[in-house]
C-alpha atoms as a PDB file:
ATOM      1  CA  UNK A   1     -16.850   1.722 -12.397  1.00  0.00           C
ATOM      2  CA  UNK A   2     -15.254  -0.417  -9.586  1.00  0.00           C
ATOM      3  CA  UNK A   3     -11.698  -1.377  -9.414  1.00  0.00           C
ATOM      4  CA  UNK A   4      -9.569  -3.022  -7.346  1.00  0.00           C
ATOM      5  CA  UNK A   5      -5.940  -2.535  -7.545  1.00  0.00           C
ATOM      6  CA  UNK A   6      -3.488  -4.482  -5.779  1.00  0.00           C
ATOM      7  CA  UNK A   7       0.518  -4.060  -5.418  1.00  0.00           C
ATOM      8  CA  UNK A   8       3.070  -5.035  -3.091  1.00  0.00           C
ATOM      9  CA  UNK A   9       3.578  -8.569  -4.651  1.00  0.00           C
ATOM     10  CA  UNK A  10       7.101  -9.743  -5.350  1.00  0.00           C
ATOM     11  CA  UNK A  11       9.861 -12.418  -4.877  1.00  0.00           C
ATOM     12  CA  UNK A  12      10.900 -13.079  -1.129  1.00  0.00           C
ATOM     13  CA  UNK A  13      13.318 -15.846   1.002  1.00  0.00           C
ATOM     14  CA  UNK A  14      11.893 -17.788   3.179  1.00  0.00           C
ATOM     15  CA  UNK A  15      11.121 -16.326   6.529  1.00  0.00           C
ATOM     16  CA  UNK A  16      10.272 -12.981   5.050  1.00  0.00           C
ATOM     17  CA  UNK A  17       7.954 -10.723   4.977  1.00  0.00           C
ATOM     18  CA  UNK A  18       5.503  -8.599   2.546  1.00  0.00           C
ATOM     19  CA  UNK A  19       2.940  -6.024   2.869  1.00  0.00           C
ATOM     20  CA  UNK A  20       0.154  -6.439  -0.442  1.00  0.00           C
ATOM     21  CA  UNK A  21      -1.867  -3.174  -0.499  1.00  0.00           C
ATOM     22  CA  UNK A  22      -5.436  -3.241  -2.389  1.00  0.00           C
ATOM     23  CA  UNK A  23      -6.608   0.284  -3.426  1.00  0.00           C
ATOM     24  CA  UNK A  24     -10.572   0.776  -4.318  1.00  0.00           C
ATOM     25  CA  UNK A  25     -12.487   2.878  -6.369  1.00  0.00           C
ATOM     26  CA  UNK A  26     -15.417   3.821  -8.348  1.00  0.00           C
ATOM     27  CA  UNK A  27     -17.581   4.112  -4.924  1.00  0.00           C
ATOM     28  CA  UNK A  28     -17.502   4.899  -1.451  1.00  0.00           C
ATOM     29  CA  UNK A  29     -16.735   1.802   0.351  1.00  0.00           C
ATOM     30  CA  UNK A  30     -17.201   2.680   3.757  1.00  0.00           C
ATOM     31  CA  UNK A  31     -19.777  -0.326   4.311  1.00  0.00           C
ATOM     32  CA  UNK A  32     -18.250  -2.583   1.901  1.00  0.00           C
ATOM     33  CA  UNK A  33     -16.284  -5.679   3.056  1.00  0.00           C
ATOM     34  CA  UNK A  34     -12.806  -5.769   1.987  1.00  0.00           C
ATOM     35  CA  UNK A  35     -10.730  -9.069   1.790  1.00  0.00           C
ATOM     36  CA  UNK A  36      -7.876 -10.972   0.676  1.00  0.00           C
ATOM     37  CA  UNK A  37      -8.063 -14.717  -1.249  1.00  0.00           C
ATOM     38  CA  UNK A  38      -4.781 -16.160  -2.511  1.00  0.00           C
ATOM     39  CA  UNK A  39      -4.793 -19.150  -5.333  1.00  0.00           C
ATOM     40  CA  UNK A  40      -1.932 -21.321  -5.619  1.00  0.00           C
ATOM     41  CA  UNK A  41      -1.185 -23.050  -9.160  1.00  0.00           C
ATOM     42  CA  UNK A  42      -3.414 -26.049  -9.505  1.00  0.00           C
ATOM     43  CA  UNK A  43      -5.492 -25.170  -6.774  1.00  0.00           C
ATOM     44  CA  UNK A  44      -8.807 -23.455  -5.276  1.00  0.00           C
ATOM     45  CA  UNK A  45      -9.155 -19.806  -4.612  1.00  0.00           C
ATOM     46  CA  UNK A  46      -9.251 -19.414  -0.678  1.00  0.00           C
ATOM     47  CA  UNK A  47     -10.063 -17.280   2.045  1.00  0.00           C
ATOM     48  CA  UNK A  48      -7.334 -15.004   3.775  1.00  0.00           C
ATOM     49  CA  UNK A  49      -9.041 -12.656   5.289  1.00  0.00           C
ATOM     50  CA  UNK A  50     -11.411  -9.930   5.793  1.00  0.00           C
ATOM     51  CA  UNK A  51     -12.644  -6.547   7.062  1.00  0.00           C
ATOM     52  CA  UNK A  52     -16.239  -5.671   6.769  1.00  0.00           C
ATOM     53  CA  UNK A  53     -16.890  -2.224   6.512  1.00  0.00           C
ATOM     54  CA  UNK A  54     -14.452   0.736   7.774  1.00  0.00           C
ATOM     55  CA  UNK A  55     -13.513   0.341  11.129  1.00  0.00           C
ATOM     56  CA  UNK A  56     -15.469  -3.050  11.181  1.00  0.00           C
ATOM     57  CA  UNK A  57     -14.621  -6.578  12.906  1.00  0.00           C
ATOM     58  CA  UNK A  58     -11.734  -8.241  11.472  1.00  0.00           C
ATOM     59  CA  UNK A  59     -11.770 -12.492  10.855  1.00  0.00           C
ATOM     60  CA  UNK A  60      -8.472 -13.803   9.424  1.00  0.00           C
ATOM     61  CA  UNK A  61      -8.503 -17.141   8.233  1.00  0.00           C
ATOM     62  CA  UNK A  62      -7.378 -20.086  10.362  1.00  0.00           C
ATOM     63  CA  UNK A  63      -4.621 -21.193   8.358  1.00  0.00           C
ATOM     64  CA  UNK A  64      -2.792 -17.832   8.324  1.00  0.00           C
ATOM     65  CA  UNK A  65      -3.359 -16.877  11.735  1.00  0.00           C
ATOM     66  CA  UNK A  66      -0.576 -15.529  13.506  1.00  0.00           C
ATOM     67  CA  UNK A  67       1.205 -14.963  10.845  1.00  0.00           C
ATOM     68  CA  UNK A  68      -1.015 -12.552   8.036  1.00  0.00           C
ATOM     69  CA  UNK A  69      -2.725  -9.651   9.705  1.00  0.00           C
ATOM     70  CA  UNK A  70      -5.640  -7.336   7.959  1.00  0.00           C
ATOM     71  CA  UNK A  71      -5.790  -3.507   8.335  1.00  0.00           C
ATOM     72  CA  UNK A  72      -7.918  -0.932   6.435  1.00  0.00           C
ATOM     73  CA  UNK A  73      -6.337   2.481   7.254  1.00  0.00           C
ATOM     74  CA  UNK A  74      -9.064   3.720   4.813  1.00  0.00           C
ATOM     75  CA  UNK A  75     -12.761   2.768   3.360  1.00  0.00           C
ATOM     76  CA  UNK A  76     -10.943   2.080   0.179  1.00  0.00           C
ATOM     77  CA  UNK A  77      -7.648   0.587   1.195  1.00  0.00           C
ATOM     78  CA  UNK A  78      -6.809  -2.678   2.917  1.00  0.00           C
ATOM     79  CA  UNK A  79      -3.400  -4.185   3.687  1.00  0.00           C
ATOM     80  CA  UNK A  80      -2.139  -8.132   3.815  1.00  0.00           C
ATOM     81  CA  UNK A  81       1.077  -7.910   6.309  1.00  0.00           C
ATOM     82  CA  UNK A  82       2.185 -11.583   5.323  1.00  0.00           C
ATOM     83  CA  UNK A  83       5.500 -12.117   7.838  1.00  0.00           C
ATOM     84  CA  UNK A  84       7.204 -15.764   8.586  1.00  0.00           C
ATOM     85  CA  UNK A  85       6.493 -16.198   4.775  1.00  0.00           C
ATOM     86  CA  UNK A  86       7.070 -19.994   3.682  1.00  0.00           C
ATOM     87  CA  UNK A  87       7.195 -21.784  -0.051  1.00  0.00           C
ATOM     88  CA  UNK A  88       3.824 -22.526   0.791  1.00  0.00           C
ATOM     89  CA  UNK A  89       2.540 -19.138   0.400  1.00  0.00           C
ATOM     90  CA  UNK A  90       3.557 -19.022  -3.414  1.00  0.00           C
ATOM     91  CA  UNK A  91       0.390 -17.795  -4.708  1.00  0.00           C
ATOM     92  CA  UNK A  92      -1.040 -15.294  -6.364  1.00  0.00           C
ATOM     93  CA  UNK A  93      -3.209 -12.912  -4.319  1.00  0.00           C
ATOM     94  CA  UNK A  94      -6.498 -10.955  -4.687  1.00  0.00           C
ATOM     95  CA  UNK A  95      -8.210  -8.490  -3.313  1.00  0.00           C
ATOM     96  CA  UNK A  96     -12.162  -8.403  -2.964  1.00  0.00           C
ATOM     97  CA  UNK A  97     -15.127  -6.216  -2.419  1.00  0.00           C
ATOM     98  CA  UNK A  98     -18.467  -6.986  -1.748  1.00  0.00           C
ATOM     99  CA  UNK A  99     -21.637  -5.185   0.190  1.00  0.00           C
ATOM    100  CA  UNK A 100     -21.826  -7.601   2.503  1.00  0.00           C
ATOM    101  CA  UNK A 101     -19.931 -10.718   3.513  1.00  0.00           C
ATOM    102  CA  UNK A 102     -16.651 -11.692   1.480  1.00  0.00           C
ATOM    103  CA  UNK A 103     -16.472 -15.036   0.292  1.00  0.00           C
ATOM    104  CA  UNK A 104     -15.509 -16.662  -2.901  1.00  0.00           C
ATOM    105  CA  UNK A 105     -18.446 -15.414  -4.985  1.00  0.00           C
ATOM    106  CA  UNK A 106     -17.281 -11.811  -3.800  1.00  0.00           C
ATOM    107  CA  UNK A 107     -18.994  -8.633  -6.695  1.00  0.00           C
ATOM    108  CA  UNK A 108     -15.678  -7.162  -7.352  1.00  0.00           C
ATOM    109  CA  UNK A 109     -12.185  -8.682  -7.795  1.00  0.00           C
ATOM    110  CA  UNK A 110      -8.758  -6.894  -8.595  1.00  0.00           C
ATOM    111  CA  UNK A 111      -6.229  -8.440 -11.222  1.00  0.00           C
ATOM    112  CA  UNK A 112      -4.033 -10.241  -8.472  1.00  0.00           C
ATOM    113  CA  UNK A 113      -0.523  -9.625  -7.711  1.00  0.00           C
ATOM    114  CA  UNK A 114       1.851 -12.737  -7.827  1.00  0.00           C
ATOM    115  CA  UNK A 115       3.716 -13.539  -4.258  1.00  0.00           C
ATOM    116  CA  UNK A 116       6.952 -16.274  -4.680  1.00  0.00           C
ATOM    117  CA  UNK A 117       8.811 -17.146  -1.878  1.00  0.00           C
ATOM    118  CA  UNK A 118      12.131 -18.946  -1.934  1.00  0.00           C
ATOM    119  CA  UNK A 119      13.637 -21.880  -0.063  1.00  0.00           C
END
């Protein structure tokens, strides 16, 4: 059974920074994709960013870009380092799995962990 676990989500000020942590298991996900969606209340899931397969090529979404950065220091982990953190970014954030290419319709989801930041 696949699950994704995510932690690392909390209440920060306003130019701060958090690191979200997704751990997998049920599988070996060495050539699974693992990303990062965030969805903000009243709005659409979106794209953060991604790392398919261990050790693969990383794409990070255009609107977090400089700021959020992707590492998978193992097949089943991957880290969100969110830093220059605005209200903006108020969101709760998920973690995805998928055999090939993440995107929205991704196989495997974890529960979310909220992420608040303060003006």
């Amino acid at each position: 059974q696949v699950e994704l676990v995510e932690s690392g989500g909390g209440l920060v000020q306003t130019g701060g920074s958090l690191r979200l942590s997704c751990a997998a298991s049920g599988r070996n996900f060495a050539n699974y994709a693992l990303g990062w969606f965030r969805q903000a209340p009243g709005k659409e899931r979106t794209f953060l960013g991604t790392i398919n397969r261990f050790n693969g090529p990383i794409r990070v979404s255009d609107s977090v870009k400089g700021r959020f950065s992707i590492s998978r220091p193992a097949a089943n982990m991957v880290f969100l380092q969110m830093n220059s953190l605005t209200p903006e970014d108020t969101a709760v954030y998920y973690c995805a799995a998928d055999r090939s290419v993440i995107t929205s319709t991704a196989s495997y989801w974890g529960q979310g962990t909220q992420v608040s930041v303060s003006s």
